[in-house]
C-alpha atoms as a PDB file:
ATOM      1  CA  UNK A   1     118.715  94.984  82.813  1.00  0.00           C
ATOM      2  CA  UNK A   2     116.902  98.651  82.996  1.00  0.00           C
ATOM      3  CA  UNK A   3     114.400  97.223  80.339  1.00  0.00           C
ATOM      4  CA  UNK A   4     113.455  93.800  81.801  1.00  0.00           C
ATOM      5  CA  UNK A   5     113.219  96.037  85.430  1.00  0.00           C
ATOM      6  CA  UNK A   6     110.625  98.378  83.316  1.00  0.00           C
ATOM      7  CA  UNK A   7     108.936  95.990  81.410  1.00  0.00           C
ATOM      8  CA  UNK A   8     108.651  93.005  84.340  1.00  0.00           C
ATOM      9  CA  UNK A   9     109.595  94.271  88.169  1.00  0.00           C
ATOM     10  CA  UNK A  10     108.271  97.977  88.018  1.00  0.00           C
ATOM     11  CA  UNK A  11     104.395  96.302  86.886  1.00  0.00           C
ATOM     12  CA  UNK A  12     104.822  93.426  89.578  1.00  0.00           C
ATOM     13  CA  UNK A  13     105.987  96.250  92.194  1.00  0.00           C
ATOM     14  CA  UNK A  14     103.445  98.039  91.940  1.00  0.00           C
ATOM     15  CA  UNK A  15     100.482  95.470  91.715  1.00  0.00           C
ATOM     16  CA  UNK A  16     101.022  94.693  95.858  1.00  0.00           C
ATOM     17  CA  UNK A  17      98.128  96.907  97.496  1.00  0.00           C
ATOM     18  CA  UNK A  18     100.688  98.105  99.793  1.00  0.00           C
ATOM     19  CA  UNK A  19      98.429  96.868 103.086  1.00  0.00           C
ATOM     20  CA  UNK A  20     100.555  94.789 104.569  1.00  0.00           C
ATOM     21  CA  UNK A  21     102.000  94.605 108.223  1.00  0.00           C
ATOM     22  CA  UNK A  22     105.377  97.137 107.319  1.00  0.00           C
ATOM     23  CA  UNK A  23     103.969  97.676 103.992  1.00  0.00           C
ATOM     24  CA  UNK A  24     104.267 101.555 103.115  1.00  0.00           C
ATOM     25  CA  UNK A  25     103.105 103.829 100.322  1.00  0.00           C
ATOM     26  CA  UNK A  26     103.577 107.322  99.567  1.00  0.00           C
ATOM     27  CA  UNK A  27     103.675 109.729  96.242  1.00  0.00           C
ATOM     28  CA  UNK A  28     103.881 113.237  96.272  1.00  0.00           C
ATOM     29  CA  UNK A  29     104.453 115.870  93.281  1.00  0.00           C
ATOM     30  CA  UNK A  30     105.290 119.193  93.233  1.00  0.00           C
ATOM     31  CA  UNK A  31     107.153 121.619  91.290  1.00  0.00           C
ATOM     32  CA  UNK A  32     110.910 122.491  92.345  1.00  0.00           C
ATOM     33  CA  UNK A  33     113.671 124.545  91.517  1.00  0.00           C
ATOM     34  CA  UNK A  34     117.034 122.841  89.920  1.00  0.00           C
ATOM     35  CA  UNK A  35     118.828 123.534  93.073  1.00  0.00           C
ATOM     36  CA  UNK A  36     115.876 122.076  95.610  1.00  0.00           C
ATOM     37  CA  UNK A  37     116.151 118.863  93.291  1.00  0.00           C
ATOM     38  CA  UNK A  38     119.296 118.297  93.108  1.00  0.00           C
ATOM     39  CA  UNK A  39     119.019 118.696  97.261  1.00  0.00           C
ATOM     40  CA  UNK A  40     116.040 116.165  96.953  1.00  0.00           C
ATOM     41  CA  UNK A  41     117.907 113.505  94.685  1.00  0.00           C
ATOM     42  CA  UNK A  42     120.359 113.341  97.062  1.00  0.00           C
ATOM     43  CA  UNK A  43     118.642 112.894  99.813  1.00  0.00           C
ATOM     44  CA  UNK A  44     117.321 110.467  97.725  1.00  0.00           C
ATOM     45  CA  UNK A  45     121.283 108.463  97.418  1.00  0.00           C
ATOM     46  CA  UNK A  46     121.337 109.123 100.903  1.00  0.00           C
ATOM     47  CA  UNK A  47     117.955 107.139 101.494  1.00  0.00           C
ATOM     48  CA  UNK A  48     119.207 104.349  99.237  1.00  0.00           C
ATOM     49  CA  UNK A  49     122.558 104.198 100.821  1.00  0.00           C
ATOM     50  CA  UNK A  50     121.041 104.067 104.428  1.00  0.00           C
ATOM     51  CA  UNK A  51     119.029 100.876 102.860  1.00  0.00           C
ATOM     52  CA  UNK A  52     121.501  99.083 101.793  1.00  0.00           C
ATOM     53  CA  UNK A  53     123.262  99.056 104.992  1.00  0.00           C
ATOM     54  CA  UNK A  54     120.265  97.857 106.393  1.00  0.00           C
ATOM     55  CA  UNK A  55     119.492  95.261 104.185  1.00  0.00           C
ATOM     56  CA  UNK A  56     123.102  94.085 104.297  1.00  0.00           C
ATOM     57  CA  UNK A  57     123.275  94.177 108.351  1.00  0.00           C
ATOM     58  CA  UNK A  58     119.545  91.889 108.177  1.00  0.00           C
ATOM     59  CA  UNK A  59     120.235  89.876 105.359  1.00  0.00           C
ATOM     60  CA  UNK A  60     118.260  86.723 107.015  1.00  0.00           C
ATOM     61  CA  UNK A  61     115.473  88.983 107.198  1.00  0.00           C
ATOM     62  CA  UNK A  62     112.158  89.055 105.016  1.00  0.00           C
ATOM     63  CA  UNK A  63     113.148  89.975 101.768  1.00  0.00           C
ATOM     64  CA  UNK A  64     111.953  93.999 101.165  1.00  0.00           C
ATOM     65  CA  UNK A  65     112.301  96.143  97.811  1.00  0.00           C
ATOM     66  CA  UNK A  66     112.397 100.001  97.780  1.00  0.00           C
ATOM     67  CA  UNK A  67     111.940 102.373  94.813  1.00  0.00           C
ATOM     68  CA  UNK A  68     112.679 105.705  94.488  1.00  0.00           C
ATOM     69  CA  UNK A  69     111.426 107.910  90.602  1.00  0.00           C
ATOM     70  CA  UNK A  70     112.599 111.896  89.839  1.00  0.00           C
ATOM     71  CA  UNK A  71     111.467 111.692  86.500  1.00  0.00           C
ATOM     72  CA  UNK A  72     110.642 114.824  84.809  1.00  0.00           C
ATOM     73  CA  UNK A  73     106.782 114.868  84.410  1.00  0.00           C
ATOM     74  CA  UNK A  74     105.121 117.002  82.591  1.00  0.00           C
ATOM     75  CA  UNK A  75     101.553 116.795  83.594  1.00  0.00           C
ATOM     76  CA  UNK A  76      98.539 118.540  81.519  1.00  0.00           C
ATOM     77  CA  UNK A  77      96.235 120.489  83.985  1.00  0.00           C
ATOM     78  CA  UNK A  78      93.252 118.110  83.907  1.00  0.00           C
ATOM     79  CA  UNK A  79      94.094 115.317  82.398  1.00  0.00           C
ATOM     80  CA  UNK A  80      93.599 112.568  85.485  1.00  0.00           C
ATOM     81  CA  UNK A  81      90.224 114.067  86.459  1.00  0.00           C
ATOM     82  CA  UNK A  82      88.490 112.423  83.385  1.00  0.00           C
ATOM     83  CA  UNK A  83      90.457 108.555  83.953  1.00  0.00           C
ATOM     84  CA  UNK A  84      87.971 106.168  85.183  1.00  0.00           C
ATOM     85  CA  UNK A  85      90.978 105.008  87.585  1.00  0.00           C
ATOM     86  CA  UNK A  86      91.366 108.376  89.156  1.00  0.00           C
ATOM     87  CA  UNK A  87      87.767 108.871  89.755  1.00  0.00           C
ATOM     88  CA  UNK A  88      87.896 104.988  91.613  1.00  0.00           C
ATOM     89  CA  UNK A  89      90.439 106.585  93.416  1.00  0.00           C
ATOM     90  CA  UNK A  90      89.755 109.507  94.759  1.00  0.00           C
ATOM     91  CA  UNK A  91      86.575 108.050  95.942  1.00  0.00           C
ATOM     92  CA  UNK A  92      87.883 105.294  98.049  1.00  0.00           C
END
């Protein structure tokens, strides 16, 4: 199940241009000490949690995903600035 959520839902996710009525977008990175993580993660359950009740209580509703990543990242000073996709980006 986690691969065929990598391989096919993650990709499909996050083709939507997230510009829809309700539609919402937001990624932010930082550095943060093991104890401030483990406070962020779970707010993080907490988030999910709060979702799920929501989801259950409007279950005749339009049909909405949510996704939530902590993965350790490790990212070179650098090494977006050069990516023909970043530049795209940060010139919109």
């Amino acid at each position: 199940m986690h691969r065929f959520f990598l391989s096919r839902v993650v990709p499909e996710y996050f083709q939507s241009a997230f510009d829809g009525t309700g539609d919402a977008l937001r990624f932010v990175a930082g550095t943060l000490s093991t104890d401030s993580l483990n406070q962020f993660k779970a707010s993080l359950e907490r988030l999910a949690a709060e979702f799920e009740v929501l989801a259950r209580n409007d279950a005749r509703s339009h049909l909405l995903g949510a996704m939530a990543a902590v993965p350790y990242w490790r990212c070179e000073p650098g090494s977006f600035q050069n990516s023909p996709d970043f530049i795209v980006a940060r010139a919109s």
